[in-house]
PDB file of N, CA and C in Angstrom:
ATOM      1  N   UNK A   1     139.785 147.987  44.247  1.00  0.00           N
ATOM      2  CA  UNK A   1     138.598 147.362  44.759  1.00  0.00           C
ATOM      3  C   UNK A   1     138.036 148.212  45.886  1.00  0.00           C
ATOM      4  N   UNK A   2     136.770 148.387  45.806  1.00  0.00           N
ATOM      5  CA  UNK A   2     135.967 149.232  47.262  1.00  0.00           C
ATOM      6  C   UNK A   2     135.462 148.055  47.931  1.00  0.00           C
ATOM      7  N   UNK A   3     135.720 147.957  49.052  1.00  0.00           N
ATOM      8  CA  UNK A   3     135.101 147.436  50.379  1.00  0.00           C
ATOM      9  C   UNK A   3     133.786 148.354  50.814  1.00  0.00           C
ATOM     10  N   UNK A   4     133.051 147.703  50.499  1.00  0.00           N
ATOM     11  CA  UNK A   4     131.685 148.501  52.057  1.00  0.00           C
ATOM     12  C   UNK A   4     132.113 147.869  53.235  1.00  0.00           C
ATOM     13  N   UNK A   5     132.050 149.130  54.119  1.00  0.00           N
ATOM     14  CA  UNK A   5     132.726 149.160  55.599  1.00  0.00           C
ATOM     15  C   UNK A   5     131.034 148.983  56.174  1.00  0.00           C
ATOM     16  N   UNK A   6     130.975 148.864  57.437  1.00  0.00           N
ATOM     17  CA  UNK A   6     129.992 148.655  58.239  1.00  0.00           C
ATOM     18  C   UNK A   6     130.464 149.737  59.339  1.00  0.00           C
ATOM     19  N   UNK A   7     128.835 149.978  59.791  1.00  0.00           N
ATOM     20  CA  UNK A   7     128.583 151.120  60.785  1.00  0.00           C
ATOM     21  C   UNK A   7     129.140 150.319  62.222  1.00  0.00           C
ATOM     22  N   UNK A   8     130.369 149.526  62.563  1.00  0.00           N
ATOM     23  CA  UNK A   8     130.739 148.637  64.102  1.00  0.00           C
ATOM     24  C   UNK A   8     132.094 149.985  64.831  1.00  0.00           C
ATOM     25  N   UNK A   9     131.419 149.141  66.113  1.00  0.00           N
ATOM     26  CA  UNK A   9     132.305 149.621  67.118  1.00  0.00           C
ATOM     27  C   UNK A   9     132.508 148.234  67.651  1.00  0.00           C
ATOM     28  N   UNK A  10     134.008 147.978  67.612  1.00  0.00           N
ATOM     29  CA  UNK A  10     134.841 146.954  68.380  1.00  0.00           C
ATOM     30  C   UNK A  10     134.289 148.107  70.368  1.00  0.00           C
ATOM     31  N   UNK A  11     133.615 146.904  71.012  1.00  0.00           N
ATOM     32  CA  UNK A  11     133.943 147.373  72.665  1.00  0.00           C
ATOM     33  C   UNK A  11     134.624 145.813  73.300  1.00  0.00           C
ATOM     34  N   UNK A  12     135.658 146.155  73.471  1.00  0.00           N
ATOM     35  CA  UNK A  12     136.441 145.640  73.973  1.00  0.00           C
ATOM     36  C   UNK A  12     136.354 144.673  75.501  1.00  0.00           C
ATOM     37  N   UNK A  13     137.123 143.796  75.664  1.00  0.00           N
ATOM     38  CA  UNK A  13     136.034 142.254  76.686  1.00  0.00           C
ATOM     39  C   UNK A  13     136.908 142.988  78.464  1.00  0.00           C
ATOM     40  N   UNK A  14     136.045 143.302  79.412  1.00  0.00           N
ATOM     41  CA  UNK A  14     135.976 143.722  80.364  1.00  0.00           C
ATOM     42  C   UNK A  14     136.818 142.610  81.130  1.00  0.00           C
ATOM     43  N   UNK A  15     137.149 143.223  82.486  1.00  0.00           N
ATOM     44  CA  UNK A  15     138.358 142.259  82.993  1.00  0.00           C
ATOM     45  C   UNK A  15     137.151 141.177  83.747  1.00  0.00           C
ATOM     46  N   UNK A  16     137.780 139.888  83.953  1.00  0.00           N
ATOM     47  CA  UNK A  16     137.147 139.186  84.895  1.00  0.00           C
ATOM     48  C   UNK A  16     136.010 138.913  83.835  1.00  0.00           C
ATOM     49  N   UNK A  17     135.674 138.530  82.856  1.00  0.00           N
ATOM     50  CA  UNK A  17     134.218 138.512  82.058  1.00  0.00           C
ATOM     51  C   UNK A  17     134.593 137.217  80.884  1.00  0.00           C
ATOM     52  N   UNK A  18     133.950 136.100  80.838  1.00  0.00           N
ATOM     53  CA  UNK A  18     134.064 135.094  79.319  1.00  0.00           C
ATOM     54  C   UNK A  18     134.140 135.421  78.479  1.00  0.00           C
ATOM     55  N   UNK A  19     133.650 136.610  78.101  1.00  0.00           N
ATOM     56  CA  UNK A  19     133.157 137.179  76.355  1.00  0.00           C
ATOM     57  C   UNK A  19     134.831 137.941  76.296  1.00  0.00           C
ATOM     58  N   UNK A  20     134.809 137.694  74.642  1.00  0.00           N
ATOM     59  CA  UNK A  20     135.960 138.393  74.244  1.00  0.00           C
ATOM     60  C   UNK A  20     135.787 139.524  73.653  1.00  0.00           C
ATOM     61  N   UNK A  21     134.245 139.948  74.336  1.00  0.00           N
ATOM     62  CA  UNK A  21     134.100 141.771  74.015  1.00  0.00           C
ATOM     63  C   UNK A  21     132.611 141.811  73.117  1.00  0.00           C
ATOM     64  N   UNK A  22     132.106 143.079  72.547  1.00  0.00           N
ATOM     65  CA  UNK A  22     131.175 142.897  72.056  1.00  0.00           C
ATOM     66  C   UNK A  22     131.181 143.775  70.871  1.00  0.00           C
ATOM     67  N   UNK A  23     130.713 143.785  69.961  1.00  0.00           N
ATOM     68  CA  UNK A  23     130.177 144.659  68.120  1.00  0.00           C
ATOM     69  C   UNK A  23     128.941 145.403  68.538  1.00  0.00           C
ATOM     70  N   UNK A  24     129.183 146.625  68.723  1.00  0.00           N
ATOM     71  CA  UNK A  24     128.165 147.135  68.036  1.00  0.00           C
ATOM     72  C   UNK A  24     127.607 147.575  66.943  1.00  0.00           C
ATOM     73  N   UNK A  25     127.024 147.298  65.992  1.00  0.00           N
ATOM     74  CA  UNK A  25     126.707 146.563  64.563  1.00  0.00           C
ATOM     75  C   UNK A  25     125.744 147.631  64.309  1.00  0.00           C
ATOM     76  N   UNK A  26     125.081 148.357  63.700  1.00  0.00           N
ATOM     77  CA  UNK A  26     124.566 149.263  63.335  1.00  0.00           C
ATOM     78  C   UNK A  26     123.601 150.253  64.273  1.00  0.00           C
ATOM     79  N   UNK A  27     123.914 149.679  65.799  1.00  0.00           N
ATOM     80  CA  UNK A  27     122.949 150.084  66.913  1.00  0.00           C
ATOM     81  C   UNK A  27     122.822 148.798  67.564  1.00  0.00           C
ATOM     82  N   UNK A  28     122.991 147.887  67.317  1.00  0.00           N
ATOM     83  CA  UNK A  28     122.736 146.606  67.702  1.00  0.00           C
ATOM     84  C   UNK A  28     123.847 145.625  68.453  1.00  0.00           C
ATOM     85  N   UNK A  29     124.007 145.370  69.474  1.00  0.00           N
ATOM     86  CA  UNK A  29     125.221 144.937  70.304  1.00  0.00           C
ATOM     87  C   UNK A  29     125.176 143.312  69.930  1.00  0.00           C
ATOM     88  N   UNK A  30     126.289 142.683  69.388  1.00  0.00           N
ATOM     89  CA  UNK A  30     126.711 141.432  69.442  1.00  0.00           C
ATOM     90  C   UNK A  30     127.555 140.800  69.997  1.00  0.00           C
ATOM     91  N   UNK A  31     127.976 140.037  70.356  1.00  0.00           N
ATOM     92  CA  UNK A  31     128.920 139.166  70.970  1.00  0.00           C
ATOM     93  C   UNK A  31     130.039 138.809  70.586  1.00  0.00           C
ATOM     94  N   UNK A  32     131.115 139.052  70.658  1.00  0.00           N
ATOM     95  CA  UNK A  32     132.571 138.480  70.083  1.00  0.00           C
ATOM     96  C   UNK A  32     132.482 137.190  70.525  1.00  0.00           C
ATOM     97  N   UNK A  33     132.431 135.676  69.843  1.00  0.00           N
ATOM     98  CA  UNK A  33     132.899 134.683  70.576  1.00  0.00           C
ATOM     99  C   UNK A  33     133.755 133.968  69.907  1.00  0.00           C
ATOM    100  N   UNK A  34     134.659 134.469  69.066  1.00  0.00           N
ATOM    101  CA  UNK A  34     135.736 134.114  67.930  1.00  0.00           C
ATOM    102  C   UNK A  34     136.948 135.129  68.173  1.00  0.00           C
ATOM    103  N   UNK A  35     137.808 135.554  67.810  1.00  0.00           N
ATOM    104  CA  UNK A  35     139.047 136.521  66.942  1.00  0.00           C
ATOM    105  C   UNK A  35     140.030 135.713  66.792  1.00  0.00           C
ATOM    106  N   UNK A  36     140.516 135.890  65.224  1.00  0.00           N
ATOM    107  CA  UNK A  36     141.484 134.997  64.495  1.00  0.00           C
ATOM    108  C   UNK A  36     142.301 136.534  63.820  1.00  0.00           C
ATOM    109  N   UNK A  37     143.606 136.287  63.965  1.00  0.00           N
ATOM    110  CA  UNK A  37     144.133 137.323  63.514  1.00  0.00           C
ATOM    111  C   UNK A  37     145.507 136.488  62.771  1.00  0.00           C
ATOM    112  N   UNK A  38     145.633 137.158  61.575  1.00  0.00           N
ATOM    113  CA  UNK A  38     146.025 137.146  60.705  1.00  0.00           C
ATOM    114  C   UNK A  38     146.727 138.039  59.976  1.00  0.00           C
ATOM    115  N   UNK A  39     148.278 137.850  60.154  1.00  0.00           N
ATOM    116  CA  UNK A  39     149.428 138.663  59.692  1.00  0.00           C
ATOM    117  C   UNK A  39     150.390 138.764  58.656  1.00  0.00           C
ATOM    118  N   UNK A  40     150.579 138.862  57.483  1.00  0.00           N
ATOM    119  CA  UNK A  40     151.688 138.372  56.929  1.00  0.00           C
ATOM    120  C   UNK A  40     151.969 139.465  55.652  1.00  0.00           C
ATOM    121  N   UNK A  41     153.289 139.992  56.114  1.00  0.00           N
ATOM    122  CA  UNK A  41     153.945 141.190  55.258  1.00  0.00           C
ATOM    123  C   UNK A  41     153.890 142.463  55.254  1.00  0.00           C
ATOM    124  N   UNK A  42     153.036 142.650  56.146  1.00  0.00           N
ATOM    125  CA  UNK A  42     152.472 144.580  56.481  1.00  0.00           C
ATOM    126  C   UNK A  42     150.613 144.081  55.623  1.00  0.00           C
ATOM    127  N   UNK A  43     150.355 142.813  55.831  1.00  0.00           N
ATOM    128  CA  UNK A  43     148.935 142.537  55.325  1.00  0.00           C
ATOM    129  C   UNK A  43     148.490 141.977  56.895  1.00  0.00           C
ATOM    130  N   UNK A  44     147.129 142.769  57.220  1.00  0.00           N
ATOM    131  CA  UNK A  44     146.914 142.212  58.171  1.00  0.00           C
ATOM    132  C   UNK A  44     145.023 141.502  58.232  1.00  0.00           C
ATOM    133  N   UNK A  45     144.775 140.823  58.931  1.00  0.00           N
ATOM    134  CA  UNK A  45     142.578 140.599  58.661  1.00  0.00           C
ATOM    135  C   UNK A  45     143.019 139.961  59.759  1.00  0.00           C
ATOM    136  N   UNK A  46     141.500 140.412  60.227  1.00  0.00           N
ATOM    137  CA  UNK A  46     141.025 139.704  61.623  1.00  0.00           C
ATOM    138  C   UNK A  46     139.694 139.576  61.513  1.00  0.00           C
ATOM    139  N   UNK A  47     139.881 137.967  61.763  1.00  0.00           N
ATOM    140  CA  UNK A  47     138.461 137.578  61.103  1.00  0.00           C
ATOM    141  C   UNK A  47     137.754 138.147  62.995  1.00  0.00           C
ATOM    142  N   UNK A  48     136.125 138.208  62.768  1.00  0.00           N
ATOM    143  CA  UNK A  48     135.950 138.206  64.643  1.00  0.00           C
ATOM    144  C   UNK A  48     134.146 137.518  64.026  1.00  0.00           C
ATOM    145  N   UNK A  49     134.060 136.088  64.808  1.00  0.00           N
ATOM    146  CA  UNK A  49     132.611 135.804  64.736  1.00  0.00           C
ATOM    147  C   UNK A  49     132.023 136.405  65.984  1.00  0.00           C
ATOM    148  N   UNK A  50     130.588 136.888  65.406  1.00  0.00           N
ATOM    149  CA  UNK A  50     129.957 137.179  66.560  1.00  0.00           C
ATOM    150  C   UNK A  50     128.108 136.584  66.664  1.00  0.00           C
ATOM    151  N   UNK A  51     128.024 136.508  67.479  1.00  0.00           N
ATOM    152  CA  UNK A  51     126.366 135.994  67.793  1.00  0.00           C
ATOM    153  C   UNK A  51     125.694 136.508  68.297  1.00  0.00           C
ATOM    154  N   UNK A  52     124.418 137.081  67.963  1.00  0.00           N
ATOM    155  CA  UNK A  52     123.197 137.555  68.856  1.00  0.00           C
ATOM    156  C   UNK A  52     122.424 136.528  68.771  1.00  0.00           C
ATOM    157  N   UNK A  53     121.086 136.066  69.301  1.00  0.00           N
ATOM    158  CA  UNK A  53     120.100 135.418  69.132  1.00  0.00           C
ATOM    159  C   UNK A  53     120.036 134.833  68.387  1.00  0.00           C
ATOM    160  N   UNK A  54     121.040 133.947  68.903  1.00  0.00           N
ATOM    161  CA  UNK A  54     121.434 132.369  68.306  1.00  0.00           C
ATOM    162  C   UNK A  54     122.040 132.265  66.458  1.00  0.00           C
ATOM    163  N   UNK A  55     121.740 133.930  66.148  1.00  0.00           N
ATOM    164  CA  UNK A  55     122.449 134.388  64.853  1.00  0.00           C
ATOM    165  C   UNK A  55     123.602 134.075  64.623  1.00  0.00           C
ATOM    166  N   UNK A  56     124.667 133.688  64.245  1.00  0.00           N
ATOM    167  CA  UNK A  56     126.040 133.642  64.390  1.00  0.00           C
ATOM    168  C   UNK A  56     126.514 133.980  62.515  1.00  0.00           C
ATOM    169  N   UNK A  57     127.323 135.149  62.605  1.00  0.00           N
ATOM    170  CA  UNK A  57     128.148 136.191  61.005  1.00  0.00           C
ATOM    171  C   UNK A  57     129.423 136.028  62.044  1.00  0.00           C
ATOM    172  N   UNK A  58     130.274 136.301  60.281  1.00  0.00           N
ATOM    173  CA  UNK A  58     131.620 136.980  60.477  1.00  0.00           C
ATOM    174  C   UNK A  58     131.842 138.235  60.154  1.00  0.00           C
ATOM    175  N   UNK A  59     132.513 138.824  61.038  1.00  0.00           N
ATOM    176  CA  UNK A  59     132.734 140.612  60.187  1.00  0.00           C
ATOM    177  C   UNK A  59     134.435 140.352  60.226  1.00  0.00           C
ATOM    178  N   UNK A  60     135.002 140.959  59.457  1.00  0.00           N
ATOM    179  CA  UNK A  60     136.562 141.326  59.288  1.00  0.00           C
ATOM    180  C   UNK A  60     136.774 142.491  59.348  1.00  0.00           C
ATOM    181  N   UNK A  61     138.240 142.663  60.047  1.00  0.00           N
ATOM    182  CA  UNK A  61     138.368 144.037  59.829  1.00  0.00           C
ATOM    183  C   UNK A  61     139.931 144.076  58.794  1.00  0.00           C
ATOM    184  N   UNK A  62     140.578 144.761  58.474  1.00  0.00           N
ATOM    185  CA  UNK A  62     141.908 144.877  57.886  1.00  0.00           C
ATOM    186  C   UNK A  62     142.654 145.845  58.092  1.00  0.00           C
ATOM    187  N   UNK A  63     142.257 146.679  59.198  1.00  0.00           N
ATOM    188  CA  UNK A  63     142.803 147.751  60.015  1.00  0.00           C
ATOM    189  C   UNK A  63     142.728 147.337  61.405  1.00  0.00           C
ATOM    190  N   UNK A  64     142.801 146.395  62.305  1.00  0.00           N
ATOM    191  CA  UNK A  64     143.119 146.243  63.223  1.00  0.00           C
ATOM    192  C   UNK A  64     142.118 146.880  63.856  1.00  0.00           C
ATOM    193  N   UNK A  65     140.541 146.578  63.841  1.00  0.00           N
ATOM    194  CA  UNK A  65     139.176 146.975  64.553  1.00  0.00           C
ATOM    195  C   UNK A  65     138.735 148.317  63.937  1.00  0.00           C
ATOM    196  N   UNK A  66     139.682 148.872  63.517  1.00  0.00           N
ATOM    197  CA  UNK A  66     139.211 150.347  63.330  1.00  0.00           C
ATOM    198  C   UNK A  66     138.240 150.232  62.288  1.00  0.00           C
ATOM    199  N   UNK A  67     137.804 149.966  60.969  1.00  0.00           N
ATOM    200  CA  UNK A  67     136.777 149.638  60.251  1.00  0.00           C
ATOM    201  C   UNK A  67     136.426 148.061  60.445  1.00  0.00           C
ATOM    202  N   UNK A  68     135.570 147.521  59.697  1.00  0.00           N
ATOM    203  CA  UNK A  68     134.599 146.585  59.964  1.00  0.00           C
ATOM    204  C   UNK A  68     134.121 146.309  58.491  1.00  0.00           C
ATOM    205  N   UNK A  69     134.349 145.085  58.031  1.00  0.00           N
ATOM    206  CA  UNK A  69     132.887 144.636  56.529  1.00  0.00           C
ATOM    207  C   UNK A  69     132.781 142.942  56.343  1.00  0.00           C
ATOM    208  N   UNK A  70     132.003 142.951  55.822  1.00  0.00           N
ATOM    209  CA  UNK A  70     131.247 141.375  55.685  1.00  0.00           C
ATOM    210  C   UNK A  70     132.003 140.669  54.469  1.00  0.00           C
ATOM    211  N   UNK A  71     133.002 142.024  53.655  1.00  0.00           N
ATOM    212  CA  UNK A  71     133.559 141.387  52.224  1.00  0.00           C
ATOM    213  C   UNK A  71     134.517 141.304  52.535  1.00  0.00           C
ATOM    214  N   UNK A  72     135.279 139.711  52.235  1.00  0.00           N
ATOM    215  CA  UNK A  72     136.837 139.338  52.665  1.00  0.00           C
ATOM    216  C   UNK A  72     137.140 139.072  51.005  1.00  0.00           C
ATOM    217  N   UNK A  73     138.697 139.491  51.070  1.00  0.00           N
ATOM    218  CA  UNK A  73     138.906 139.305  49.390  1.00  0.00           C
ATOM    219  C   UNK A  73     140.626 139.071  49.601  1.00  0.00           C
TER     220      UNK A  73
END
């Protein structure tokens, strides 16, 4: 199966700050206000919701932030 990956950068939530970090999404900065992580067997997904302007998606990753896609399977 091919996954389309997405153009994100996990930036990570600054000390002292509410947000649990932010996506930058194809040029476009979003909000982490979710991460659910999910482990079992050397299988790993992390779901992370994020919101801009009142938008609210899920992106997953299955490498532990390093890629990013909208298809969970």
């Amino acid at each position: 199966m091919i996954i389309k990956t997405e153009k994100a950068t996990w930036i990570p939530q600054l000390p002292d700050t509410p947000d649990l970090g932010w996506l930058d999404l194809n040029g476009e900065i979003w909000t982490i206000t979710n991460i659910y992580h999910y482990d079992d067997f050397g299988c790993s997904l992390d779901t992370f919701t994020i919101e801009k302007d009142g938008v609210e998606k899920e992106i997953y990753s299955y490498d532990e932030g390093e890629t990013f896609t909208f298809d969970v399977w």
